[in-house]
Structure formats: structure tokens, C-alpha cells
N, C-alpha and C. Protein backbone atom coordinates (compact mmCIF):
# COMPACT_ATOMS: atom_id res chain seq x y z
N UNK A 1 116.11 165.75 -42.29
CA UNK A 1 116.39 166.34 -43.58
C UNK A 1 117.87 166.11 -43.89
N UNK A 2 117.88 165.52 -44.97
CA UNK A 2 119.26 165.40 -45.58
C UNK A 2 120.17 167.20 -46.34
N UNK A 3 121.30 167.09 -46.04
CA UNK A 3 121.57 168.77 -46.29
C UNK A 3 121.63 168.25 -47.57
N UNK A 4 122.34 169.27 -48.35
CA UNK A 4 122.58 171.16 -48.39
C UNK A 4 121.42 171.56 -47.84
N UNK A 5 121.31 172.50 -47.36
CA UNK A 5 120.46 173.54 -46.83
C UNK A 5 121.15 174.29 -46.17
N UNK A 6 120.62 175.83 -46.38
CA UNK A 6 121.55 176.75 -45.86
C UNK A 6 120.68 176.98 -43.98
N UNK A 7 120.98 176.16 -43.28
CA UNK A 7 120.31 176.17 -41.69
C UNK A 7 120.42 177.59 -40.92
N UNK A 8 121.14 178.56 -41.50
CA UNK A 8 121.25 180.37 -41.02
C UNK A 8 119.90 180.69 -41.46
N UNK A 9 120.04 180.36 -43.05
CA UNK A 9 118.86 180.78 -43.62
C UNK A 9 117.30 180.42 -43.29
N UNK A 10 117.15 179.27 -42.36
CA UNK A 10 115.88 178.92 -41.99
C UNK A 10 115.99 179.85 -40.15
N UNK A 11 117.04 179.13 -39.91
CA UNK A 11 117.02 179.60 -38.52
C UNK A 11 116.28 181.35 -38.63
N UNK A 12 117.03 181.90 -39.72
CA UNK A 12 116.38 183.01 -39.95
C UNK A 12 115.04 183.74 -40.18
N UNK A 13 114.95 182.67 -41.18
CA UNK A 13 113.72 182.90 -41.73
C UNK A 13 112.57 182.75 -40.63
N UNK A 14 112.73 181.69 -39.56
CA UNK A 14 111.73 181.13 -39.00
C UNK A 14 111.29 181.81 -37.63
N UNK A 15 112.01 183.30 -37.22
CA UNK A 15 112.33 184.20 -36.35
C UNK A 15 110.52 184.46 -36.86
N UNK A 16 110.39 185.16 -37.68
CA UNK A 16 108.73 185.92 -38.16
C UNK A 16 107.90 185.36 -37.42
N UNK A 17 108.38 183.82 -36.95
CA UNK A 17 106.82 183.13 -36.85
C UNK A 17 106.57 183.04 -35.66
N UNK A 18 107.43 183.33 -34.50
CA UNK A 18 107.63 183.23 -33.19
C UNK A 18 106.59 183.89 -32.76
N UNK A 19 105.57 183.86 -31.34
CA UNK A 19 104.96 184.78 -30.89
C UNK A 19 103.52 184.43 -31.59
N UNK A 20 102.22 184.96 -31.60
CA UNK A 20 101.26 184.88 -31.32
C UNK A 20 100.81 185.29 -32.70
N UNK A 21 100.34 184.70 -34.09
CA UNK A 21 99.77 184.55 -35.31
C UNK A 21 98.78 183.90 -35.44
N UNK A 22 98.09 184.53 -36.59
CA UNK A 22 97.37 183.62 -37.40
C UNK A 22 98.03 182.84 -38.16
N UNK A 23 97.77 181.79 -38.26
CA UNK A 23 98.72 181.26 -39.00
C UNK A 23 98.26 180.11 -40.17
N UNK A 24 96.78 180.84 -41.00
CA UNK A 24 95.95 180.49 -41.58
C UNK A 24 96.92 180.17 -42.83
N UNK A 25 98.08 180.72 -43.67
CA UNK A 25 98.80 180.56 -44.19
C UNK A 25 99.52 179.10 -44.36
N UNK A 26 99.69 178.30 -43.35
CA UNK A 26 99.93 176.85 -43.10
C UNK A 26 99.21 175.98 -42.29
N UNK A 27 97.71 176.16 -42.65
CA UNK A 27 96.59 175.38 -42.28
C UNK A 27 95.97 174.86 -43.27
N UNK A 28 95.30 173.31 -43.07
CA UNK A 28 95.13 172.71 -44.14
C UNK A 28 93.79 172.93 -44.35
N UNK A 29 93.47 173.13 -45.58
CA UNK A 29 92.08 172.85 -46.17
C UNK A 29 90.89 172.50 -45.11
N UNK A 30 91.68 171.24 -44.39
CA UNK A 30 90.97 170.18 -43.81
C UNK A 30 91.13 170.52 -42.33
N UNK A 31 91.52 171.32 -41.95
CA UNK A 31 91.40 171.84 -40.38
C UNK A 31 90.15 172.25 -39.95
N UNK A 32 89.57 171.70 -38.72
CA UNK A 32 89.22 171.58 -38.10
C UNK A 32 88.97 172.90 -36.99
N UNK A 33 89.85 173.64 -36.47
CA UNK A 33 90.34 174.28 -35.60
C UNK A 33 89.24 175.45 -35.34
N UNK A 34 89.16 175.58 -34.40
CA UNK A 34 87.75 177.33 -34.26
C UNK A 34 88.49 178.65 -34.97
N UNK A 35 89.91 178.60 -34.17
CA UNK A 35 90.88 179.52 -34.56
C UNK A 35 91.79 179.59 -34.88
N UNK A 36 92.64 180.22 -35.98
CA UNK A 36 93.64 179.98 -37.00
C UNK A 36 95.08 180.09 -36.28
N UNK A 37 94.55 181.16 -34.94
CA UNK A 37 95.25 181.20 -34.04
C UNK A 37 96.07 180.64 -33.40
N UNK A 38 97.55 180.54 -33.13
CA UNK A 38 98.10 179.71 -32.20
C UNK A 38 99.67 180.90 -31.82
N UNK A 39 100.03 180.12 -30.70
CA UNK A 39 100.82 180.95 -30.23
C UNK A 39 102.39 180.01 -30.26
N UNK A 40 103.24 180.37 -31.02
CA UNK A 40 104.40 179.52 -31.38
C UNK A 40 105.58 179.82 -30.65
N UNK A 41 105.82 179.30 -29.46
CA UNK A 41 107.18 179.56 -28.57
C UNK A 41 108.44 179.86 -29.07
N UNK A 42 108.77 178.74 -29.82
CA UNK A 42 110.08 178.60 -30.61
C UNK A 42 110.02 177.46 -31.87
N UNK A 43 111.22 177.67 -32.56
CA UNK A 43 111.64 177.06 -33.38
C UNK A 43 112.93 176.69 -33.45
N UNK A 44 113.52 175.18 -32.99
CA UNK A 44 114.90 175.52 -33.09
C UNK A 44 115.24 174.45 -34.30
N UNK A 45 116.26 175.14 -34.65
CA UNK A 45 117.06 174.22 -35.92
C UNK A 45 118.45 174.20 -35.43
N UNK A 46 119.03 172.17 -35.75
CA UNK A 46 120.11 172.22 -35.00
C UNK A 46 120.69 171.14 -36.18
N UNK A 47 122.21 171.48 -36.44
CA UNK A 47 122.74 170.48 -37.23
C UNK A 47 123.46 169.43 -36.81
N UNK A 48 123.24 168.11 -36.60
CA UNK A 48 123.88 167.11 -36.46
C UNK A 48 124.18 165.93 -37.39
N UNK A 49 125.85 166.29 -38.07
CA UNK A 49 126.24 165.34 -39.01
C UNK A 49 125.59 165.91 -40.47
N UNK A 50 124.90 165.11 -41.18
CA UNK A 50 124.40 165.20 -42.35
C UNK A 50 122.67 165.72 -41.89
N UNK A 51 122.31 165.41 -40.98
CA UNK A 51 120.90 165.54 -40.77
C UNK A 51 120.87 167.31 -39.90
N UNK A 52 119.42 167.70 -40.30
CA UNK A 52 119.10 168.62 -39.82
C UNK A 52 117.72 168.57 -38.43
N UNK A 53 117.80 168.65 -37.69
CA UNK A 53 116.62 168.11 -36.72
C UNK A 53 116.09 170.03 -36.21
N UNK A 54 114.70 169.12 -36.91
CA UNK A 54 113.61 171.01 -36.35
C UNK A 54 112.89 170.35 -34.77
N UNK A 55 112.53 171.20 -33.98
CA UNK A 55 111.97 171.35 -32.58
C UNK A 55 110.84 172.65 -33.07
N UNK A 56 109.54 172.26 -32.99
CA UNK A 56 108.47 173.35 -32.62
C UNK A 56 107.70 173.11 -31.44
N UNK A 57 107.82 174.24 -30.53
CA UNK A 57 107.13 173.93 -29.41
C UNK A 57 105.77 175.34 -29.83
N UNK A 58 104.44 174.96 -29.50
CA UNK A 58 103.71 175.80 -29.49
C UNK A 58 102.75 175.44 -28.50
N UNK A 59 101.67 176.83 -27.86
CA UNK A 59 100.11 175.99 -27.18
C UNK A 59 99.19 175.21 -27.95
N UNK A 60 99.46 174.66 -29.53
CA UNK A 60 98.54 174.04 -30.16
C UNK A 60 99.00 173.97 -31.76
N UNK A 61 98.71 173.43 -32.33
CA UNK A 61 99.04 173.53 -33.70
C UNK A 61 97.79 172.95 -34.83
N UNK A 62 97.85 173.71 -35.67
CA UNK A 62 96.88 173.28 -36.69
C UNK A 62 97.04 172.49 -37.75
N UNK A 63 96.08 171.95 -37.88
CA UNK A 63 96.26 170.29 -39.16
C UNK A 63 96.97 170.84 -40.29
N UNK A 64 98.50 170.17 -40.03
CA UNK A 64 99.25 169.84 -41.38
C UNK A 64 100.27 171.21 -40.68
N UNK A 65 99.98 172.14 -39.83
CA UNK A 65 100.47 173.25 -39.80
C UNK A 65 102.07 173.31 -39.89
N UNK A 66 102.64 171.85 -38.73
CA UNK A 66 104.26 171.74 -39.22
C UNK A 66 104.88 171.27 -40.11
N UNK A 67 103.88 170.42 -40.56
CA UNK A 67 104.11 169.97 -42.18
C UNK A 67 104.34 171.24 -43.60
N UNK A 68 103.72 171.73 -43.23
CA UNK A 68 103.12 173.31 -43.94
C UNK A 68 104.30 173.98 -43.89
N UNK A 69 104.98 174.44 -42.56
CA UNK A 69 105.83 175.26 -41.82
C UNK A 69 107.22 174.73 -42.60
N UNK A 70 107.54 173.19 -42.35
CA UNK A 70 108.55 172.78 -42.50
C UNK A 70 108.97 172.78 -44.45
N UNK A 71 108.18 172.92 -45.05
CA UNK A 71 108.04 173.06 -46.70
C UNK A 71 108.28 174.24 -47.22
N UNK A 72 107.83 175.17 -46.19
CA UNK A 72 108.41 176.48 -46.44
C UNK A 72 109.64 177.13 -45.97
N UNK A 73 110.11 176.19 -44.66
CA UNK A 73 111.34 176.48 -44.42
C UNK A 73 112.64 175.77 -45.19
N UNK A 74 112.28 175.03 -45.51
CA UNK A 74 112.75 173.74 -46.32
C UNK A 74 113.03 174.51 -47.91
N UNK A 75 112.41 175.45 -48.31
CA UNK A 75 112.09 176.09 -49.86
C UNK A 75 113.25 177.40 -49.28
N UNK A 76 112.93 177.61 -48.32
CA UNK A 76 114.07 179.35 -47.88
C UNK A 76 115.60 178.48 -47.81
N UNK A 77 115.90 177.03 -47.22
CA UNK A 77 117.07 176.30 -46.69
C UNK A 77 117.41 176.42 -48.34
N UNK A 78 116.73 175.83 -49.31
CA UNK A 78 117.30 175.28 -50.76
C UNK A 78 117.22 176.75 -51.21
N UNK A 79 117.34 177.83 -51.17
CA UNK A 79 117.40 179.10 -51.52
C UNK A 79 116.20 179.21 -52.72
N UNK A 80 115.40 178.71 -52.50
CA UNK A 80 113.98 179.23 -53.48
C UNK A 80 113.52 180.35 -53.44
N UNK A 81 113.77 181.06 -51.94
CA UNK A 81 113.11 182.43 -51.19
C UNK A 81 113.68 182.57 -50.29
N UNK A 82 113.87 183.94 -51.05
CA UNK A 82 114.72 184.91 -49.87
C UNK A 82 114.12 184.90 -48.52
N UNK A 83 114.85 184.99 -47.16
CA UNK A 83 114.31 184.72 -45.97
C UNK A 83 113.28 185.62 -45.33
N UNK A 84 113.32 186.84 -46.14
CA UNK A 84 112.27 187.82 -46.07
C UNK A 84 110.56 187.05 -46.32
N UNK A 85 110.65 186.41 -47.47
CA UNK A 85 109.32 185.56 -47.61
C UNK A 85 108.65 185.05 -46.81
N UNK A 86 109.39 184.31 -45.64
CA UNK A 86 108.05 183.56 -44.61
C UNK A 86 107.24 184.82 -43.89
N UNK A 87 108.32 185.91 -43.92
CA UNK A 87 106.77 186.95 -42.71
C UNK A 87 105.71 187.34 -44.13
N UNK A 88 106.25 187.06 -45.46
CA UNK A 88 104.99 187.89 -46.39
C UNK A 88 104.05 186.80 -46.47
N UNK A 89 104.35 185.82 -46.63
CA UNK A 89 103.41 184.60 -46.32
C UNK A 89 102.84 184.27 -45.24
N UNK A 90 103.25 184.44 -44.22
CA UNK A 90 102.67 184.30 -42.71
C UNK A 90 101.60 185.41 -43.00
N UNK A 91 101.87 186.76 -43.10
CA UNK A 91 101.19 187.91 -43.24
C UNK A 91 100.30 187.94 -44.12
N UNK A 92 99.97 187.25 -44.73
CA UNK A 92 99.14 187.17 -46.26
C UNK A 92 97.82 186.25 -45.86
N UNK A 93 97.81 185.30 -45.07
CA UNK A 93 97.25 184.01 -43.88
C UNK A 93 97.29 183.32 -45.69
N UNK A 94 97.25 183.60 -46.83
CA UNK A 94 96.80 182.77 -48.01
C UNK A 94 97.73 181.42 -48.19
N UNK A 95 96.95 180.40 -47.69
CA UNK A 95 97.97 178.82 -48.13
C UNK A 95 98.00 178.73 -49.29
N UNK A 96 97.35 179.17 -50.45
CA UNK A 96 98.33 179.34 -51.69
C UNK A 96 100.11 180.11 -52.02
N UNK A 97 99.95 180.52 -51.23
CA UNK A 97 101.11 181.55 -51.02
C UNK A 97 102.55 180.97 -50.92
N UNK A 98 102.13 179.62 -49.58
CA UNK A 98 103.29 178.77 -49.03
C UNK A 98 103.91 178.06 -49.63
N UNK A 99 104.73 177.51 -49.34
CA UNK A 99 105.37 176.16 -50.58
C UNK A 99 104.49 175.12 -49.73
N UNK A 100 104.69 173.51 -50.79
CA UNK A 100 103.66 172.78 -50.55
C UNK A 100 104.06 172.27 -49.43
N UNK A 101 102.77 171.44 -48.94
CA UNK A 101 103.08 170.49 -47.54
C UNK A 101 103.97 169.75 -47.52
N UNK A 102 105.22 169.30 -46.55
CA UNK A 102 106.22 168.64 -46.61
C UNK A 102 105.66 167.05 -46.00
N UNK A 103 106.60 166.16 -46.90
CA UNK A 103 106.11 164.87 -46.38
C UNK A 103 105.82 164.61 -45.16
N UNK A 104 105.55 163.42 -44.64
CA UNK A 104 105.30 163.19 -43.52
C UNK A 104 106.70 162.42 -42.54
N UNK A 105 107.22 161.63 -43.82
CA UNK A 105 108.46 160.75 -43.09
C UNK A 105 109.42 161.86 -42.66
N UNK A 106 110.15 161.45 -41.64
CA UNK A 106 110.75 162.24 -40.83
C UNK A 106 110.57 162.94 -39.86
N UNK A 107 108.91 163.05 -39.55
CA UNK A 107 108.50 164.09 -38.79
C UNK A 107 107.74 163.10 -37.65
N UNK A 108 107.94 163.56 -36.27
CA UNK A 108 107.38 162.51 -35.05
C UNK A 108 107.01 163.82 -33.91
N UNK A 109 105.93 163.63 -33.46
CA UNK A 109 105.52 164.43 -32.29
C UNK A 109 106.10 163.35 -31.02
N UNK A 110 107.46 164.32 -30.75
CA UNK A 110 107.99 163.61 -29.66
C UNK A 110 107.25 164.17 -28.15
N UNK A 111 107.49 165.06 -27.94
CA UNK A 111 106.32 165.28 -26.57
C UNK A 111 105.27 165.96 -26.64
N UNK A 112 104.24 166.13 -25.73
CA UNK A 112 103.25 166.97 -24.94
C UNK A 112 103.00 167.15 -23.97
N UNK A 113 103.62 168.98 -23.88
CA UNK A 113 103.62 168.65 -22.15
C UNK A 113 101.95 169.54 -22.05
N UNK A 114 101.54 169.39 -20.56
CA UNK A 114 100.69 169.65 -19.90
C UNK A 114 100.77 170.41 -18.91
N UNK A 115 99.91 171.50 -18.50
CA UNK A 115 99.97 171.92 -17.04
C UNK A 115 100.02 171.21 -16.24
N UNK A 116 101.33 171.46 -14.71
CA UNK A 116 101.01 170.43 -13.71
C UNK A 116 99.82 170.24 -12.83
N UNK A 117 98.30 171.40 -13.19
CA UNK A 117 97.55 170.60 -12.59
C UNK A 117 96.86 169.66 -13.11
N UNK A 118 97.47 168.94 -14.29
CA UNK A 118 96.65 167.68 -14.57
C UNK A 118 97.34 166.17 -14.07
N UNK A 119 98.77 166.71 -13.63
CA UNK A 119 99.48 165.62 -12.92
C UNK A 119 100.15 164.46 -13.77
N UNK A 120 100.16 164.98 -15.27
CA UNK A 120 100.83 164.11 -16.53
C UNK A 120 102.58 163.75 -16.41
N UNK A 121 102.73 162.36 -15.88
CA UNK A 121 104.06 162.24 -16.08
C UNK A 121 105.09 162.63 -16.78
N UNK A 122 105.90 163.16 -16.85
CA UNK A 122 106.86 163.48 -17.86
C UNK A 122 107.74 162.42 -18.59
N UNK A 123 107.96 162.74 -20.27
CA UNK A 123 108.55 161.30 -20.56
C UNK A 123 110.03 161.37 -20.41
N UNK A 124 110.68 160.03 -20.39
CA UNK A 124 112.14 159.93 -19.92
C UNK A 124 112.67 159.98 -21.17
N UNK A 125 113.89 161.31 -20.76
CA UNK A 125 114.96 161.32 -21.59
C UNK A 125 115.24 160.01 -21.99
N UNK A 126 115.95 159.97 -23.18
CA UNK A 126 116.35 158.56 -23.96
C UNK A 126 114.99 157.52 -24.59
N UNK A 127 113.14 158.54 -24.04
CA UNK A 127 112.42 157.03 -24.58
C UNK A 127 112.01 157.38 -25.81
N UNK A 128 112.78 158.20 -26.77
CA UNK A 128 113.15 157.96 -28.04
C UNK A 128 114.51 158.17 -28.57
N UNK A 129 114.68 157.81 -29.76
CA UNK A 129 116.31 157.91 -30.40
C UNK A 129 117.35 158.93 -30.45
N UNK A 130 116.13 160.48 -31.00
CA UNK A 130 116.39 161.74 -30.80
C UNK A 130 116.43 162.24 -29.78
N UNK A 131 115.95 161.89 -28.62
CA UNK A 131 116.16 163.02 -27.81
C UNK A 131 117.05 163.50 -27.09
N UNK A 132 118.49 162.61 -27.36
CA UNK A 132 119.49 163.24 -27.31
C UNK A 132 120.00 164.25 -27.42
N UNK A 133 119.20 164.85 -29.00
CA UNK A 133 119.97 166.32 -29.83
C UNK A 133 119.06 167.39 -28.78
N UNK A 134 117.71 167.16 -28.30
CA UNK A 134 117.44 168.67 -27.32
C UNK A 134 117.50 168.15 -25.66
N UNK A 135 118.45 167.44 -25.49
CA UNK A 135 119.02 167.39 -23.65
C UNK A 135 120.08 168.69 -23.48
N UNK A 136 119.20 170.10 -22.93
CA UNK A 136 119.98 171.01 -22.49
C UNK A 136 119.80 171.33 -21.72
């Protein structure tokens, strides 16, 4: 994401969503999913230079759901809505409610991790461009 955006204001905003929701509110039409359910670890927002780089780690995510997520955080960054809005929208589960789905360019599912009893290699720092900005 190219700034202005106020990044307090999402970082803020995006606190509501942490922890264990429905999160029928930024699910697409077209999902698939049994349950609306998912459990969202974190969200981090980090500024480097002109660009803004988001990190969602969750146990699962639903079709379009960070796309969904990121349009509404993206609408609180450009001050459309006050940061109070994402828990009334989260809380509401209504995807009319949300701002619209955010494009797709820009957005890359850089990992998936796995329990180690399935024995899934882990990928190497550096085997993409970004993953510089979350080596902590």
C-alpha cells in the first residue's frame, strides 16, 4: 500500500479482530467454508519507506476474508471510519456492512506453517523479497 494512511489508526483498529470470531462480516458470497469461524493470532502493520506491509497469521481463513479485512482497514487508514467501526462490523457478521473487497495486487500468501507432526519443511528466510520486513 502506497501511504497516506494513518498506520496507528489501522494498527488500532485491527486490535477487535484478534482472538476467536465469526468473521462472516468479511466472507465472500462464494465461500465455501462449514464455519464462519476462524481464530486470528495477529495482525501486524509495519511501515517501511513509502509502503505499508500487513502480516495475518490465523488457523485458517475464509474466501476473500484478507482481501475483505484489508479494505476495511485500508477505509479506517484513509479516515473514512472511525477506528471504533471494525468491532461494529466484525460484530454485525453483515458483509454489507464492510468496505469493499480490496484488490488482489499486492497481496501474496507468503507462508504456511504446519504442525510438526506432519514433518513440513520450513521455508528459507530470503525465498521471497519481503521477508526481510518480518525477520525478528
Amino acid at each position: 500500500i502506497h501511504t497516506p494512511l494513518d498506520v496507528d489508526a489501522m494498527r488500532a483498529a485491527a486490535q477487535c479482530l484478534i482472538g476467536e470470531h465469526d468473521f462472516s462480516a468479511f466472507r465472500s458470497s462464494e465461500c465455501q467454508a462449514k464455519s464462519p469461524v476462524k481464530h486470528l493470532y495477529g495482525i501486524d502493520i509495519r511501515q517501511a519507506g513509502d509502503l505499508i506491509h500487513f502480516r495475518f497469521r490465523a488457523n485458517a481463513f475464509l474466501h476473500h476474508m484478507v482481501r475483505n479485512l484489508m479494505g476495511s482497514l485500508v477505509a479506517v487508514g484513509r479516515g473514512r471510519y472511525p477506528v471504533s467501526w471494525l468491532a461494529d462490523v466484525l460484530a454485525s457478521r453483515d458483509r454489507d456492512r464492510a468496505a469493499p473487497t480490496f484488490m488482489p495486487e499486492g497481496l501474496y500468501l507468503a507462508h504456511v506453517g504446519y504442525p510438526e507432526a506432519f514433518a513440513v519443511p520450513p521455508a528459507s528466510l530470503g525465498s521471497v523479497p519481503w521477508s526481510g520486513i518480518w525477520s525478528e
